[in-house]
C-alpha atoms as a PDB file:
ATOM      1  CA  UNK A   1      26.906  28.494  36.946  1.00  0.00           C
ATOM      2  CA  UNK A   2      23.179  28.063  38.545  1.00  0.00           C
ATOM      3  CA  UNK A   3      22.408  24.589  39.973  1.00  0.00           C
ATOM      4  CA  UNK A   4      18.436  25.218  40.067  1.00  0.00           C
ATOM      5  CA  UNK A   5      16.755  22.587  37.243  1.00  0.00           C
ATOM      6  CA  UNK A   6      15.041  24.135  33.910  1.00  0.00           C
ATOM      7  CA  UNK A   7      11.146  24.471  35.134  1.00  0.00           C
ATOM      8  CA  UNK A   8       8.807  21.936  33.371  1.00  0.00           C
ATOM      9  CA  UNK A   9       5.090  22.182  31.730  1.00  0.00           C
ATOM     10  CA  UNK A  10       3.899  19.586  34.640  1.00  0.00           C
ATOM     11  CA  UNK A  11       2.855  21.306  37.757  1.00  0.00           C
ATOM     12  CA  UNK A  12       0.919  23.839  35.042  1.00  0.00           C
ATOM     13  CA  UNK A  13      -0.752  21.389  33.323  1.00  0.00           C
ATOM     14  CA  UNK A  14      -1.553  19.240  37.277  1.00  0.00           C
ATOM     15  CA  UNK A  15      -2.818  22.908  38.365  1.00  0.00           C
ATOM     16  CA  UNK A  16      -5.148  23.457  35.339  1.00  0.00           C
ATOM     17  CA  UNK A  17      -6.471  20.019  35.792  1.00  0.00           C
ATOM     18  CA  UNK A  18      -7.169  20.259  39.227  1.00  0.00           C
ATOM     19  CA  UNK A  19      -9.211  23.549  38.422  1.00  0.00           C
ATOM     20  CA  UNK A  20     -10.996  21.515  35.775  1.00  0.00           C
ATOM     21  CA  UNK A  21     -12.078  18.861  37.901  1.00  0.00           C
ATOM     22  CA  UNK A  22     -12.911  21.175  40.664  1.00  0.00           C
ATOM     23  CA  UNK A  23     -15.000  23.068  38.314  1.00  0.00           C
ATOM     24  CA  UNK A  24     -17.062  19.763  37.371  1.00  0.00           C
ATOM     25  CA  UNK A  25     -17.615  18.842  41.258  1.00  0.00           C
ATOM     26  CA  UNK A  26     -19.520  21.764  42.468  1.00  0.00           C
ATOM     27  CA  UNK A  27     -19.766  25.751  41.249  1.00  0.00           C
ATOM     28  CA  UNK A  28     -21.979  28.544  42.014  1.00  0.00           C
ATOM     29  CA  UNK A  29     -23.980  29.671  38.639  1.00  0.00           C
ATOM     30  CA  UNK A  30     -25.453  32.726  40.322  1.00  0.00           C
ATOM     31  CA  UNK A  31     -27.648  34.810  41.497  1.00  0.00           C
ATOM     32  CA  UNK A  32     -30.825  35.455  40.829  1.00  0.00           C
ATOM     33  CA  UNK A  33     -32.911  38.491  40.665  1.00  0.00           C
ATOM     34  CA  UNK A  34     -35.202  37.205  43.694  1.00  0.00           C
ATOM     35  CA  UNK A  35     -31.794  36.578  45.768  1.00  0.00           C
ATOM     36  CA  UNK A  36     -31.737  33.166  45.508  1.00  0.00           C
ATOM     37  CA  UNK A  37     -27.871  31.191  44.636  1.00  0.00           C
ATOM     38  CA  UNK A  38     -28.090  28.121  42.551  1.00  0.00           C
ATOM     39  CA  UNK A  39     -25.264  26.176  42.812  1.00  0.00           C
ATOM     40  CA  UNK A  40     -24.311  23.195  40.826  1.00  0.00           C
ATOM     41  CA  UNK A  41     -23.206  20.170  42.346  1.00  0.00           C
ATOM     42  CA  UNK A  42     -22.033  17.379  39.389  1.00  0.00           C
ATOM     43  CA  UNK A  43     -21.869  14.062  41.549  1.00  0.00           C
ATOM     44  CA  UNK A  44     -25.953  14.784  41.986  1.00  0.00           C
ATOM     45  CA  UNK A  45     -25.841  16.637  38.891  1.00  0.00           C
ATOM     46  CA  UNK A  46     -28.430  18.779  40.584  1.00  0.00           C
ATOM     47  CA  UNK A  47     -28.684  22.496  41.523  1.00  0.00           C
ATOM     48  CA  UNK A  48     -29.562  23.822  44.804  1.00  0.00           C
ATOM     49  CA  UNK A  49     -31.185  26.815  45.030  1.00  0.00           C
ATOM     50  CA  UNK A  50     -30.952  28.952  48.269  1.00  0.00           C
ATOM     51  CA  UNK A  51     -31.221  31.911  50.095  1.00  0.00           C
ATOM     52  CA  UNK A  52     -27.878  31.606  52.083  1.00  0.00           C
ATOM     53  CA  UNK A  53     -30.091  29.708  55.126  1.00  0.00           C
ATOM     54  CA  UNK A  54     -32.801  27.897  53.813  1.00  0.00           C
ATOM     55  CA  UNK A  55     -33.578  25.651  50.842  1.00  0.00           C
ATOM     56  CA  UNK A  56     -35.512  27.020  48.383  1.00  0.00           C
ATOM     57  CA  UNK A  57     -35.403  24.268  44.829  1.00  0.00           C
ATOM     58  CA  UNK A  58     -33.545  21.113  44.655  1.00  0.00           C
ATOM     59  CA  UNK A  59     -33.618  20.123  40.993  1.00  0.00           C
ATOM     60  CA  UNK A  60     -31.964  17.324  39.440  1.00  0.00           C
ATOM     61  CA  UNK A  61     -31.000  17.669  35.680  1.00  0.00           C
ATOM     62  CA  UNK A  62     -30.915  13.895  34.726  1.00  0.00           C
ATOM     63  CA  UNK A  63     -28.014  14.379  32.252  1.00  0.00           C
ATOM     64  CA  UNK A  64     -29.429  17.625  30.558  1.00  0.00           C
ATOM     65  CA  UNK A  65     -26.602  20.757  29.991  1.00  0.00           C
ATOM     66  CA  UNK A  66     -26.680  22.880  32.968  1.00  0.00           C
ATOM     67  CA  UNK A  67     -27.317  25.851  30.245  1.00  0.00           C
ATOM     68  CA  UNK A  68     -30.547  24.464  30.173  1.00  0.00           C
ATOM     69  CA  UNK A  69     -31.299  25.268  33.853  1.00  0.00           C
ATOM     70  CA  UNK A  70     -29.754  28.785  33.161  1.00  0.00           C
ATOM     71  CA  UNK A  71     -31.631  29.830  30.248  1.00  0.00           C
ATOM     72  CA  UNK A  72     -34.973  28.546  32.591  1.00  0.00           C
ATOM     73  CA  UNK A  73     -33.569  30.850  35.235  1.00  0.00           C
ATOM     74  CA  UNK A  74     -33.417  33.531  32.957  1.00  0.00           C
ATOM     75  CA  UNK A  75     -36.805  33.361  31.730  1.00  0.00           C
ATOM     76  CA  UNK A  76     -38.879  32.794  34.857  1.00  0.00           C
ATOM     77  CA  UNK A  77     -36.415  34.749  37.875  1.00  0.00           C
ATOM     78  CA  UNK A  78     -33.703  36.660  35.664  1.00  0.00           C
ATOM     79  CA  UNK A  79     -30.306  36.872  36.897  1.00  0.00           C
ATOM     80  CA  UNK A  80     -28.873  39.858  39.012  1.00  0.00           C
ATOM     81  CA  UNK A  81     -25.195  38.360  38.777  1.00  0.00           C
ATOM     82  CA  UNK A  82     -23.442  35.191  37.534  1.00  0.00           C
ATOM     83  CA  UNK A  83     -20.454  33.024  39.448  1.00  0.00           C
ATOM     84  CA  UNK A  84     -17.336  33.785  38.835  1.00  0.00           C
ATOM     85  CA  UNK A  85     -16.654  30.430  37.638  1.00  0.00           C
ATOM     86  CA  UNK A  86     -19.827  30.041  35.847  1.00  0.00           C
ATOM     87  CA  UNK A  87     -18.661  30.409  32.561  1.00  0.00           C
ATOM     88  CA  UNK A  88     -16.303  27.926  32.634  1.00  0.00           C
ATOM     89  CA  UNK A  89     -17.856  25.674  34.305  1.00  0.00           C
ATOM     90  CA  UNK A  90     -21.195  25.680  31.985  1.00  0.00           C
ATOM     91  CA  UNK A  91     -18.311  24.781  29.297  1.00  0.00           C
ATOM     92  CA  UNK A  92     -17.197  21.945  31.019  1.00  0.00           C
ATOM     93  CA  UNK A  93     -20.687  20.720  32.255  1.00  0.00           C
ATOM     94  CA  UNK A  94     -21.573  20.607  28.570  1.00  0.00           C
ATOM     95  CA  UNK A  95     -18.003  19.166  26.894  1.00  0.00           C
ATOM     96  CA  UNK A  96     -18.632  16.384  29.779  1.00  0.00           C
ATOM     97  CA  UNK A  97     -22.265  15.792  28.962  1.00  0.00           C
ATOM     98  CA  UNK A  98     -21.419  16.069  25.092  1.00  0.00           C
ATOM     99  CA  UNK A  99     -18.801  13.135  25.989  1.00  0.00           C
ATOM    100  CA  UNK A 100     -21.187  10.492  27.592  1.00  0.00           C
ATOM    101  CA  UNK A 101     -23.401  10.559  24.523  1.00  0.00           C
END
C-alpha cells in the first residue's frame, strides 16, 4: 500500500502563474537588425533599447500594445531575431492592456 498523497492541479497552476506574471514584469522582444535588444519592462511600460553597454532609446508606450512598438521596429530597423518569450509575452501585454479599457 503507498503512503505518498494523490498529486494536485495547484503547484501547476502557482507555476504557470508565476510565469505569467513574470512575463508581464519585464521580457526581451528582440533583436534588431542594427544589434540593438529592446526589452520590455511593464511597471514603466517602456522599452529599452540597447547595445548590451550603452543606452540607445528609452521609449515609453503610455498604455499602447507593445505590438505596436514591434511592428515600428519592423518597419524602420527590421528584426534579426525575436525573444524567446516574446510571443507570449506580446499576448499578455495586450490581454492586460485589452483589460484596463
Amino acid at each position: 500500500m503507498s503512503t505518498r498523497k494523490a498529486a494536485t492541479q495547484e503547484p501547476t497552476v502557482s507555476l504557470i502563474n508565476h510565469f505569467t506574471h513574470a512575463l508581464a514584469r519585464s521580457f526581451t522582444l528582440g533583436v534588431d537588425e542594427e544589434g540593438y535588444t529592446h526589452h520590455y519592462y511593464q511597471s514603466a511600460d517602456a522599452v529599452v533599447v540597447h547595445n548590451g553597454r550603452d543606452l540607445d532609446y528609452y521609449q515609453p508606450l503610455n498604455g499602447r500594445p507593445l505590438t505596436h512598438w514591434q511592428k515600428y521596429v519592423a518597419q524602420k530597423r527590421g528584426w534579426e531575431s525575436f525573444g524567446q518569450l516574446a510571443h507570449a509575452g506580446l499576448r499578455v501585454d495586450v490581454r492586460q492592456k485589452e483589460a484596463r479599457i
